[in-house]
N, C-alpha and C. Protein backbone atom coordinates (compact mmCIF):
# COMPACT_ATOMS: atom_id res chain seq x y z
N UNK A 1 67.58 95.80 109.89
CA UNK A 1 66.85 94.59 110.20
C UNK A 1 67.77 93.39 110.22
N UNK A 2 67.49 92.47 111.05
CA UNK A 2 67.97 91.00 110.97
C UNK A 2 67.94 90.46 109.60
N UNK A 3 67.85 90.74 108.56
CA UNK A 3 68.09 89.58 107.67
C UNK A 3 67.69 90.74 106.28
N UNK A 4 67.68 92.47 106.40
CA UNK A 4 67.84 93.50 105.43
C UNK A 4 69.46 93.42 104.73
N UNK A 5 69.14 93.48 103.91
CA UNK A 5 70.69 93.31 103.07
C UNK A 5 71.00 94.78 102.86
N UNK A 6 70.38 95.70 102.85
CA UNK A 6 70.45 97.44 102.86
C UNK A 6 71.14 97.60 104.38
N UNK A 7 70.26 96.91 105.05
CA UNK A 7 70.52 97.52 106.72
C UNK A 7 72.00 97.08 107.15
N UNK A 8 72.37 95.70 106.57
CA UNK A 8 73.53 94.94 107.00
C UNK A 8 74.67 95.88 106.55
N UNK A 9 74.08 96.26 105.48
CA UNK A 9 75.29 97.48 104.20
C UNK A 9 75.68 98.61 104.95
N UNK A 10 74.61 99.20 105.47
CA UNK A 10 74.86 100.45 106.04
C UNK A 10 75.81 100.25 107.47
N UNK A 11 75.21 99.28 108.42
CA UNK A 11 76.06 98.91 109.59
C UNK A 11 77.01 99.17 109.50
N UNK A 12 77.76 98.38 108.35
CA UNK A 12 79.02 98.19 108.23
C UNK A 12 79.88 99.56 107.88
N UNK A 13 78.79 100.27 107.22
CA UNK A 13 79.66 101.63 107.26
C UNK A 13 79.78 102.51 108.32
N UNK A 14 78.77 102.30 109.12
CA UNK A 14 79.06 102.79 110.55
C UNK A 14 80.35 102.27 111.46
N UNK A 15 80.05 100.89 111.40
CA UNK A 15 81.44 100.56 111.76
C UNK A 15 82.85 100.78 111.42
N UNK A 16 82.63 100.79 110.11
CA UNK A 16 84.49 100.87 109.90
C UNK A 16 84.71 102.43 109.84
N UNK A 17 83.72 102.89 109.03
CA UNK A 17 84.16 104.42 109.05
C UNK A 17 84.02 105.51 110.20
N UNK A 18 85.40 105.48 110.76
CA UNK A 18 85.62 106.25 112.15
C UNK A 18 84.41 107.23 112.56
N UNK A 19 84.16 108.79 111.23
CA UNK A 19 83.53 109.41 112.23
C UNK A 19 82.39 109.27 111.87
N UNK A 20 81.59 108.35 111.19
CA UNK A 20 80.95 107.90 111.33
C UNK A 20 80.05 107.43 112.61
N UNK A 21 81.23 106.38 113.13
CA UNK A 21 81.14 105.95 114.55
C UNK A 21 81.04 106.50 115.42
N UNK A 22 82.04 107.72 115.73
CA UNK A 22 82.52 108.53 116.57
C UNK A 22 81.14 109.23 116.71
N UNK A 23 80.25 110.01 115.77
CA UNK A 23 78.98 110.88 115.85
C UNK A 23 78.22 109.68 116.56
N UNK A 24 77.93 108.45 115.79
CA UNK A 24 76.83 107.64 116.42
C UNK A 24 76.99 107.78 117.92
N UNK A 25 78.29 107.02 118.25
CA UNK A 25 78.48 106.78 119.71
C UNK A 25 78.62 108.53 120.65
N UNK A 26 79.29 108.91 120.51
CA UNK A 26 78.95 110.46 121.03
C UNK A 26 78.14 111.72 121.00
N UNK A 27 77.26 111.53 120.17
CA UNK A 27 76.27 112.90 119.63
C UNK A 27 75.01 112.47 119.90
N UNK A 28 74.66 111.28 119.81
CA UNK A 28 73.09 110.47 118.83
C UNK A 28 72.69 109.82 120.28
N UNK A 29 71.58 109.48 120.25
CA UNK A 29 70.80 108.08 120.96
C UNK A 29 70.67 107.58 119.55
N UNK A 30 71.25 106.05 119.58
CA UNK A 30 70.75 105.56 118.72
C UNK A 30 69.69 104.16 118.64
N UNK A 31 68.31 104.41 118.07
CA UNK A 31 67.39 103.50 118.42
C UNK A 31 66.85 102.62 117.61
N UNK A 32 67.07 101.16 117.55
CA UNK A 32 67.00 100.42 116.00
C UNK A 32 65.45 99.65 116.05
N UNK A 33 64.60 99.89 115.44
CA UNK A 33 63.07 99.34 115.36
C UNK A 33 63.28 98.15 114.18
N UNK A 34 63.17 97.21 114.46
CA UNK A 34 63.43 95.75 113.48
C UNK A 34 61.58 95.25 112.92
N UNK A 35 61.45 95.71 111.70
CA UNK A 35 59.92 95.41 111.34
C UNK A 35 60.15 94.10 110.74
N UNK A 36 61.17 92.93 111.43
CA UNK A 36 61.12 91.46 110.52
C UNK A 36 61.03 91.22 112.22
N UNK A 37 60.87 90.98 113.19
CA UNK A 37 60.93 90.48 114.13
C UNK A 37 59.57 89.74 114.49
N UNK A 38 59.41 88.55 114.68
CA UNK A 38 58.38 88.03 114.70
C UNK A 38 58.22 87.15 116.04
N UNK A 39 58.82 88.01 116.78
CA UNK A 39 58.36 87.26 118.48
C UNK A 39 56.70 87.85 118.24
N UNK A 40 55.99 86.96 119.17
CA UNK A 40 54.81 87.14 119.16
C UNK A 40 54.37 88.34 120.21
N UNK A 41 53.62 88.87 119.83
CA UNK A 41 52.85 89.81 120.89
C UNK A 41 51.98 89.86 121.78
N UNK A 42 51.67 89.83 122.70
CA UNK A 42 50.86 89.40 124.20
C UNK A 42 50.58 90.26 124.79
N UNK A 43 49.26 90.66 124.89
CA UNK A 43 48.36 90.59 123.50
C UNK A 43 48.21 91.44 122.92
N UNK A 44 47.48 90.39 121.67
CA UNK A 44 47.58 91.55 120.31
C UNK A 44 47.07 92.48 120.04
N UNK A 45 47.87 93.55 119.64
CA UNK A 45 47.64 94.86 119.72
C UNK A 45 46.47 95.28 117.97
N UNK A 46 46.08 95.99 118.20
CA UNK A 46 44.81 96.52 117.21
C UNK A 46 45.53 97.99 116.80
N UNK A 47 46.03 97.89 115.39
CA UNK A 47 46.43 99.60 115.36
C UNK A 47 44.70 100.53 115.00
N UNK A 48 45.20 101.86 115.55
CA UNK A 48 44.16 102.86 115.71
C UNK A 48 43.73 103.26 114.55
N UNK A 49 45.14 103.19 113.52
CA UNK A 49 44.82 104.42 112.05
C UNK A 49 44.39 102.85 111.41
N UNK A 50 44.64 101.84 110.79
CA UNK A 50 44.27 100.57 110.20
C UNK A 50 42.88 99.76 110.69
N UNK A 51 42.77 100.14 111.81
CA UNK A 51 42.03 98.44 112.41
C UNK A 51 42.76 97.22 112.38
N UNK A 52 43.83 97.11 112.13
CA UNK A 52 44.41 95.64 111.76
C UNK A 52 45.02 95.08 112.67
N UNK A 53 45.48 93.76 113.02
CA UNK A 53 45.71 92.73 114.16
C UNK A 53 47.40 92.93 113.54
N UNK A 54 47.99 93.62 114.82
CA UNK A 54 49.54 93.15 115.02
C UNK A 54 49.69 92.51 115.89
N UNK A 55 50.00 91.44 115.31
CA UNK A 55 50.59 89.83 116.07
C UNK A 55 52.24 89.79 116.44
N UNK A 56 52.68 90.71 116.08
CA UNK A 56 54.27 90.02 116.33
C UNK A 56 54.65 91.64 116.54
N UNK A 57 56.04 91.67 116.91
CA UNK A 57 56.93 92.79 117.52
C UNK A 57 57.38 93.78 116.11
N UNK A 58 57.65 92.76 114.81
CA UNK A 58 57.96 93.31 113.34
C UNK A 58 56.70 94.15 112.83
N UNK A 59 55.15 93.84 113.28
CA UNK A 59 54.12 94.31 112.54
C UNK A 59 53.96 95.20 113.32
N UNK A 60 54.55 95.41 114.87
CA UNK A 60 53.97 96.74 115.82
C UNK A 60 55.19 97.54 115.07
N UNK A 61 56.08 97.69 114.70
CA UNK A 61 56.81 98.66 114.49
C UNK A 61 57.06 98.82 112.90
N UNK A 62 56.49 97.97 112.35
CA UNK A 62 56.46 98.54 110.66
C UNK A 62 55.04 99.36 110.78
N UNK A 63 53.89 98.96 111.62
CA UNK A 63 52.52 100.17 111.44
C UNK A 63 53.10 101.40 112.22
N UNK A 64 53.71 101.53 113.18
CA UNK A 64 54.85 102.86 113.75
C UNK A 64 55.30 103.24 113.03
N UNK A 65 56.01 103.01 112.00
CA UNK A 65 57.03 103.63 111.19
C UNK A 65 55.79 104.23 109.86
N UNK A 66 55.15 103.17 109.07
CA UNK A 66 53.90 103.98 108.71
C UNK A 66 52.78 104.94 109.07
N UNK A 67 52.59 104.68 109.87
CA UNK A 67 52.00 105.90 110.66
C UNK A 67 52.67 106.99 111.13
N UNK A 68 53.59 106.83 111.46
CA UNK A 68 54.36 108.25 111.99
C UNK A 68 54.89 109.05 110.79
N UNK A 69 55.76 108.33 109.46
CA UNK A 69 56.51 108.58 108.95
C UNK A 69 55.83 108.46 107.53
N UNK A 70 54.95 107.72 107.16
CA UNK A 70 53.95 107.56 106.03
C UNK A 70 55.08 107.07 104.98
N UNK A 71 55.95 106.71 105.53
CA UNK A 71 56.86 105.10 104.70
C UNK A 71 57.39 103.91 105.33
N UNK A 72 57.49 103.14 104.51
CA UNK A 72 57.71 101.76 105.13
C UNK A 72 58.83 100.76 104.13
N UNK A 73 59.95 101.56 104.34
CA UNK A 73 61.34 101.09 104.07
C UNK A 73 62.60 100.65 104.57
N UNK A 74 63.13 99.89 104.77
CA UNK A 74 64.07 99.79 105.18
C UNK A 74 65.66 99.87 104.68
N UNK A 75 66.47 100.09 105.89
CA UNK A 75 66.52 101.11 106.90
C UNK A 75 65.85 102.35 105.94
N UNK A 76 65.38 103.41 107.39
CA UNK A 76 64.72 104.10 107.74
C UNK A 76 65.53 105.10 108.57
N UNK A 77 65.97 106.13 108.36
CA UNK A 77 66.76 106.76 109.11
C UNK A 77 65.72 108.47 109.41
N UNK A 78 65.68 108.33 110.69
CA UNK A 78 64.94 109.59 111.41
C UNK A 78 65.59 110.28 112.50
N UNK A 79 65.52 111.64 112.38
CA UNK A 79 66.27 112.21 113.49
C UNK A 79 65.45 113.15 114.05
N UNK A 80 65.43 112.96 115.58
CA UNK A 80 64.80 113.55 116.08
C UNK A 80 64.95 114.27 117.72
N UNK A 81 64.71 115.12 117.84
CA UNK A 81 64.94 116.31 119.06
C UNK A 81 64.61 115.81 120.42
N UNK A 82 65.17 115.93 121.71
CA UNK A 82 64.68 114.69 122.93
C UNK A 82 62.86 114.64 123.36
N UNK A 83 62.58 115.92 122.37
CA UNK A 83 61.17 115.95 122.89
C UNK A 83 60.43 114.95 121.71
N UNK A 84 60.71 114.52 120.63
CA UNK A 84 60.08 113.34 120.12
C UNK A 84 60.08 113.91 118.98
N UNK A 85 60.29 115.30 118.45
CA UNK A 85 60.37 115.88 117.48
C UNK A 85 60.80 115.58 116.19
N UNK A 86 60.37 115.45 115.19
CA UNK A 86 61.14 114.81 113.93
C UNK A 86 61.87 116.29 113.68
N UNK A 87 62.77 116.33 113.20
CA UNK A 87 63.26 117.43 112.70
C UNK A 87 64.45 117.43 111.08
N UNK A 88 63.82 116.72 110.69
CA UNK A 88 64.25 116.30 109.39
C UNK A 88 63.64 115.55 108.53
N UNK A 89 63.39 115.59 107.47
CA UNK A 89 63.11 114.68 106.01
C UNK A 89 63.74 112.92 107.06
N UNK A 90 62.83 111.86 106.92
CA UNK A 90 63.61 110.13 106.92
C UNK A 90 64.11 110.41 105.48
N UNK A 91 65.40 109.15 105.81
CA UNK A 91 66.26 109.25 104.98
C UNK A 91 66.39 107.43 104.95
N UNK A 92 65.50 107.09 103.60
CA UNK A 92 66.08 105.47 103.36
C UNK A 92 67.42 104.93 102.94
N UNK A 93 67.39 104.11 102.88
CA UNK A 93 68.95 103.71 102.01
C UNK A 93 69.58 104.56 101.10
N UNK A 94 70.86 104.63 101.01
CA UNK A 94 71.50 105.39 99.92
C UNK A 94 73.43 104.75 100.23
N UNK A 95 73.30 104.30 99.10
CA UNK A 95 74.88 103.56 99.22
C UNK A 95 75.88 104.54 99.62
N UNK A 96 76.74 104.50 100.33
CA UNK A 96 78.01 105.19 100.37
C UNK A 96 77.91 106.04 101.85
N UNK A 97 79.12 105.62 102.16
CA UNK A 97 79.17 105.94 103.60
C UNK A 97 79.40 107.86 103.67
N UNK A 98 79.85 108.74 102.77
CA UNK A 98 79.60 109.80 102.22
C UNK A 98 78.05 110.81 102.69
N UNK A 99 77.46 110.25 102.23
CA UNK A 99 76.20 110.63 102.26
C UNK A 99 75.22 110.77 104.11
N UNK A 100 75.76 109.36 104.01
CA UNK A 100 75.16 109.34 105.74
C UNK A 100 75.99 110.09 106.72
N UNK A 101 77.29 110.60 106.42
CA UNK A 101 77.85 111.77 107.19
C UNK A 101 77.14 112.81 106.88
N UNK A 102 77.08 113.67 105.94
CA UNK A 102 76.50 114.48 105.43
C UNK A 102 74.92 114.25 106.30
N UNK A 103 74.04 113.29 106.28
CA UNK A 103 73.15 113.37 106.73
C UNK A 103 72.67 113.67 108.27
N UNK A 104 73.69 113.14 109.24
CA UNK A 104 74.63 113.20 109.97
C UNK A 104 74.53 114.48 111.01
N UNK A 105 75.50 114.57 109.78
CA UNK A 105 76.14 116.28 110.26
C UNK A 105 75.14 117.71 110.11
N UNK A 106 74.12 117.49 109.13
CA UNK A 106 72.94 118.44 108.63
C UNK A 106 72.19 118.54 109.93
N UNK A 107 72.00 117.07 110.44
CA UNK A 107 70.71 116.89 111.10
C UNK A 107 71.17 117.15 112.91
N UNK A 108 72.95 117.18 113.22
CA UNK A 108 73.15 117.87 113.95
C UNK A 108 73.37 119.21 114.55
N UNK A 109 73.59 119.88 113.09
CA UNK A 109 73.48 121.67 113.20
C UNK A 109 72.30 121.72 113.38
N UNK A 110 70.89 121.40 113.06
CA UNK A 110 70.06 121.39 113.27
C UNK A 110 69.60 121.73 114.20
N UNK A 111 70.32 120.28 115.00
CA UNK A 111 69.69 119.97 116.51
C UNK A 111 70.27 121.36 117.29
N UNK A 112 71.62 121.94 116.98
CA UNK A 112 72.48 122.56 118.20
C UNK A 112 71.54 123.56 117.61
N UNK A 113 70.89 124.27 116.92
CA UNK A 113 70.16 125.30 116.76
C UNK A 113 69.24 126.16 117.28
């Protein structure tokens, strides 16, 4: 997110740490849903599972991420198959650039499977 102090953390480990990078940019689509974004919405959308009025671009994709995923944390890490498939446990924050390889790399044997 724009202004997540978790999300800013993790970036940065994408960035500096090579294969890190190297998987993002060559293996992955990578797709970032920002639930602080508060451009307005035109018009406002009514979620199906709530009833509730999403007014802005941050509330359509934090009720997405709850609804699909039945958490609402940020970052939010999901991996999923080109057919829309989740095919893994989301994976919230967790310090250390270590781990998100590992997560990574699990969720690409996966995929080649």
């Amino acid at each position: 997110g724009h202004g997540c102090v978790n999300c800013l953390k993790t970036y940065q480990y994408f960035l500096i740490y090579e294969r890190l990078r190297t998987i993002l940019l060559d293996s992955v689509v990578l797709i970032s849903l920002y639930v602080v974004d508060d451009k307005k919405l035109d018009p406002v959308y009514i979620s199906k599972a709530s009833g509730t009025k999403l007014r802005n671009v941050g509330n359509k994709w934090a009720r997405f991420q709850i609804e699909n995923f039945e958490q609402n944390s940020q970052p939010l890490y999901v991996f999923a198959n080109p057919d829309q498939e989740v095919i893994s446990k989301p994976r919230g924050y967790v310090p250390g650039k270590d781990g998100y390889l590992e997560f990574l790399n699990c969720n690409l044997d996966q995929r080649n499977k």
